[in-house]
Protein backbone atom coordinates (compact mmCIF):
# COMPACT_ATOMS: atom_id res chain seq x y z
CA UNK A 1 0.95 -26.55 45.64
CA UNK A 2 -0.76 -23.60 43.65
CA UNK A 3 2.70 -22.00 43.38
CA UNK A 4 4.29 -24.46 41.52
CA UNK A 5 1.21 -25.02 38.99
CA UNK A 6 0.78 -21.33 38.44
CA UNK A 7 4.70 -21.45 37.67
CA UNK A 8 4.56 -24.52 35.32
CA UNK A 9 1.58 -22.66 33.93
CA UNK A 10 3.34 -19.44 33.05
CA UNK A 11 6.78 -21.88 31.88
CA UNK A 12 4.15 -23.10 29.43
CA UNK A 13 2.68 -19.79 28.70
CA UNK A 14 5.69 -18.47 27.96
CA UNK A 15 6.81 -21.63 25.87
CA UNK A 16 3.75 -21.26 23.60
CA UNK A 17 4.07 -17.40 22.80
CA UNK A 18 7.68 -17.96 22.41
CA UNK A 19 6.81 -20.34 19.80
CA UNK A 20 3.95 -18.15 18.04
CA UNK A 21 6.32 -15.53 17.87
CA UNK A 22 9.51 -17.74 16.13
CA UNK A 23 6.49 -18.71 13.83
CA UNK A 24 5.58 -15.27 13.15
CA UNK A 25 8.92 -13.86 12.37
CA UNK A 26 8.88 -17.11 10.01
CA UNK A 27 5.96 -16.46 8.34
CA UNK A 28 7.45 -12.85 7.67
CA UNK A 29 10.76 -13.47 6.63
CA UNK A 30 9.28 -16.36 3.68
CA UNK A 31 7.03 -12.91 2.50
CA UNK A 32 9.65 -10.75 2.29
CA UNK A 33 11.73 -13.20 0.83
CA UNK A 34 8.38 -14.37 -1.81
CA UNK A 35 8.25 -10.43 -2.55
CA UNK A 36 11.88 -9.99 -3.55
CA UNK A 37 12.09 -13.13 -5.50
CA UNK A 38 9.29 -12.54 -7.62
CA UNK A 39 10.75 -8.43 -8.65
CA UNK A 40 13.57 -10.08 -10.69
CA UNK A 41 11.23 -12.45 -12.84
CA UNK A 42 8.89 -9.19 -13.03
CA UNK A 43 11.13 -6.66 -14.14
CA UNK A 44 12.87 -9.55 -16.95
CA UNK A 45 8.76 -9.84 -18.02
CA UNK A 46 8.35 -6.58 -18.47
CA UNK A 47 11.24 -5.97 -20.40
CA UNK A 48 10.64 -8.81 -22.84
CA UNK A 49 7.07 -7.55 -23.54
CA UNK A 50 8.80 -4.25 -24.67
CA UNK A 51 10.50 -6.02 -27.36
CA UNK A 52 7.72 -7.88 -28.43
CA UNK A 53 6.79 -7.69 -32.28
CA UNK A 54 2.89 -6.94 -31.83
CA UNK A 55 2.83 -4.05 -30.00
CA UNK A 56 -1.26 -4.63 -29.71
CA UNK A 57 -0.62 -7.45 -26.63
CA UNK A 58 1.75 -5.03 -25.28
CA UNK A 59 -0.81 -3.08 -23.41
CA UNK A 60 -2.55 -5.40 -21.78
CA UNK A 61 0.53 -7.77 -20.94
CA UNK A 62 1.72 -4.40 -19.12
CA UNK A 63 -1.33 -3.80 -17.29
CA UNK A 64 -1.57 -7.49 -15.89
CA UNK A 65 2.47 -6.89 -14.56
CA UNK A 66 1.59 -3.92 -13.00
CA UNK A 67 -1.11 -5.63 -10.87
CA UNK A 68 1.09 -8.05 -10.14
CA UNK A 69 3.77 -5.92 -8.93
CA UNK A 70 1.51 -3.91 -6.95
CA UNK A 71 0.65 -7.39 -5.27
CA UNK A 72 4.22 -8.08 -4.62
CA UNK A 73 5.04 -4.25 -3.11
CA UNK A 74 2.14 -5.05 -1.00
CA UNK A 75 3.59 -8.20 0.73
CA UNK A 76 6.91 -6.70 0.85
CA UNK A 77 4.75 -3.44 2.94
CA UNK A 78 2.98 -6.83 5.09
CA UNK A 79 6.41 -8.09 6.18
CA UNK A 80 7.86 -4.74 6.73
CA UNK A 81 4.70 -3.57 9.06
CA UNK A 82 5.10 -6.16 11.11
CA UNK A 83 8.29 -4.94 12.46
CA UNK A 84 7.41 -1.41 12.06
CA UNK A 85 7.59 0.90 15.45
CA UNK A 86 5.82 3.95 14.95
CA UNK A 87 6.62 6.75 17.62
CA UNK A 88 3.31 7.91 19.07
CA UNK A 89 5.36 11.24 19.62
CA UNK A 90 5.58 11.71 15.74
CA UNK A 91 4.14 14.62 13.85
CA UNK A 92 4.01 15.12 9.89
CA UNK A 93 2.20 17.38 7.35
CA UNK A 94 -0.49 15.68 5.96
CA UNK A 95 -0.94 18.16 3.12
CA UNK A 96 3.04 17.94 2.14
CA UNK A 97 2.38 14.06 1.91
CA UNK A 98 -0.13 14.63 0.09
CA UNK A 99 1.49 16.93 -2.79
CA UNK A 100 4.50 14.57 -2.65
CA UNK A 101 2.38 11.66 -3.62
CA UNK A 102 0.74 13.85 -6.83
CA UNK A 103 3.58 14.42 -7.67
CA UNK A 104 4.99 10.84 -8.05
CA UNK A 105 1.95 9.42 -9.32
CA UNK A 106 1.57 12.09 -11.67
CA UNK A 107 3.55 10.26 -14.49
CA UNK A 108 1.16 7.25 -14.06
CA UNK A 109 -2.16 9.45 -14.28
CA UNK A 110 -0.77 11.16 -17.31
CA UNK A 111 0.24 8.15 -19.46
CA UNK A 112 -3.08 6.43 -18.57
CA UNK A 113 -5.12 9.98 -20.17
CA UNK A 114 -6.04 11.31 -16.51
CA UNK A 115 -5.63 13.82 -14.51
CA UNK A 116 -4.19 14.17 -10.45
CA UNK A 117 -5.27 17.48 -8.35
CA UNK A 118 -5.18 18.52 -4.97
CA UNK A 119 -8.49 20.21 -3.45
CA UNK A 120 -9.30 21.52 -0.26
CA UNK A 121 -6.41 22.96 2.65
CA UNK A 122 -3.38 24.41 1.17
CA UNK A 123 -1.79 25.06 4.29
CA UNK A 124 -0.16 22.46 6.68
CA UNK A 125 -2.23 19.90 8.11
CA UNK A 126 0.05 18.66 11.28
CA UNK A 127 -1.66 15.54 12.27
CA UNK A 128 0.38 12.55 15.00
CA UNK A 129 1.46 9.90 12.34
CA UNK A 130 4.60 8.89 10.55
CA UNK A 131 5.10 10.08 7.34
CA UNK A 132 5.70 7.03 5.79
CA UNK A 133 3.09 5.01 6.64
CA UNK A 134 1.26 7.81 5.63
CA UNK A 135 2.65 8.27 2.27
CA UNK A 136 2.40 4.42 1.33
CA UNK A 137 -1.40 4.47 2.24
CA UNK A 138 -2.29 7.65 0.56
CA UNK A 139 -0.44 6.69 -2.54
CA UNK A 140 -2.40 3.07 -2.31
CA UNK A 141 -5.51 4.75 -2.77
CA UNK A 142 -4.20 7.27 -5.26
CA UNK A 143 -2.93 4.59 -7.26
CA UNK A 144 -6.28 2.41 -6.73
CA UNK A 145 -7.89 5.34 -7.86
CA UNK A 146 -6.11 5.90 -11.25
CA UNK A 147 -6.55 2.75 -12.36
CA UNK A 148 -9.80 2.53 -11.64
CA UNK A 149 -10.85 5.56 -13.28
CA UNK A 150 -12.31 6.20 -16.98
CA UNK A 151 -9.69 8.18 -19.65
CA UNK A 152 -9.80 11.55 -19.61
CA UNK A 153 -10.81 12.26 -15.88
CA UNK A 154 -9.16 13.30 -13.00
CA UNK A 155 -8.45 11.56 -9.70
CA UNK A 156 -9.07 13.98 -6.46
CA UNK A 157 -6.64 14.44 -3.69
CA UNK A 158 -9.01 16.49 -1.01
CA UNK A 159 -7.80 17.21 1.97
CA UNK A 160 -9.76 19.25 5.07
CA UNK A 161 -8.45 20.90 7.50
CA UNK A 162 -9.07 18.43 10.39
CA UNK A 163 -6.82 15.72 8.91
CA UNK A 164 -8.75 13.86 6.88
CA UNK A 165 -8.03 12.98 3.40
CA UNK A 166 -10.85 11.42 0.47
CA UNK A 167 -9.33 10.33 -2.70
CA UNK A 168 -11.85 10.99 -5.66
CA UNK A 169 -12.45 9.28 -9.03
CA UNK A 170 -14.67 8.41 -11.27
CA UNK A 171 -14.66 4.94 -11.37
CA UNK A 172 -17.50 2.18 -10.66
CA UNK A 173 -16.73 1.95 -7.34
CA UNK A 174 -16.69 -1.11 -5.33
CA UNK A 175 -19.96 -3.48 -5.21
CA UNK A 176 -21.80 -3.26 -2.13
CA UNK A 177 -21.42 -7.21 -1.57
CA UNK A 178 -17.59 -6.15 -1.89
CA UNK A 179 -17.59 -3.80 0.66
CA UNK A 180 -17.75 -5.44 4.04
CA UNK A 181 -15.19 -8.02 2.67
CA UNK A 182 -12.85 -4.71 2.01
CA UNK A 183 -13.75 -2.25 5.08
């Protein structure tokens, strides 16, 4: 009777996504959970290497916990984005998220001897996105950016006005047999 297969076939259909998605929701909940265990061992790391006596290690101790914590706001961005509705209907100013992340990473430029500006379209830049999002991947690549860039030069915010948004520095840049793994 093809009725009855095609029924025990969508019984085990729905079985098997029900399944992969209990898995999935797993698999998200041990990030997050990863993420926020490892900011308390961080942030006790970091403060110890403050107190340390040779202040020459200091540096470099710093740098390595700030790539660390960078990997651990990442998976904690993972697990939230998979649970993330965006509202197609949703409108923001492209250029305002823009000058609001210069101006919070503007501290980390300027302790590192570099420089943040803003080029291109000064007016609003209304593009369909949520702000948000938008703000975590622009300051991504701002941040990328200033820590990949020499002393003493500046990292580029430039913004057109069509919507689109390059973030400037000069850095080495990423190898060409690097760059299909990353785009």
């Amino acid at each position: 009777d093809t009725d009855n297969e095609l029924g025990r076939l969508a019984g085990v259909l729905n079985s098997t996504f029900a399944r992969l998605d209990a898995a999935f929701a797993e698999q998200r909940q041990f990030t997050s959970d990863a993420a926020h265990e490892l900011r308390t061992p961080l942030a006790i790391l970091r403060t110890r290497i403050e107190t340390l006596p040779d202040q020459s290690i200091t540096k470099s101790l710093h740098h390595d916990i700030e790539g660390m914590s960078r990997v651990v706001s990442q998976l904690l961005d993972s697990a939230e984005l998979d649970t993330f509705v965006v509202n197609p209907d949703e409108s923001v100013d492209l250029q305002l998220v823009c000058a609001e992340v210069a101006e919070l990473v503007a501290p980390l430029a300027l302790a590192q001897g570099k420089t943040i500006a803003i080029g291109g379209a000064r007016d609003p830049i209304w593009i369909r996105g949520n702000a948000e999002m938008l703000h975590r991947a622009v300051r991504n690549l701002v941040e990328n950016a200033i820590n990949h860039t020499p002393k003493d030069t500046a990292v580029e915010i430039e913004l057109s006005a069509d919507g689109f948004v390059s973030v400037l520095d000069r850095g080495q840049g990423i190898a060409d047999a690097e760059r299909e793994m990353i785009f």
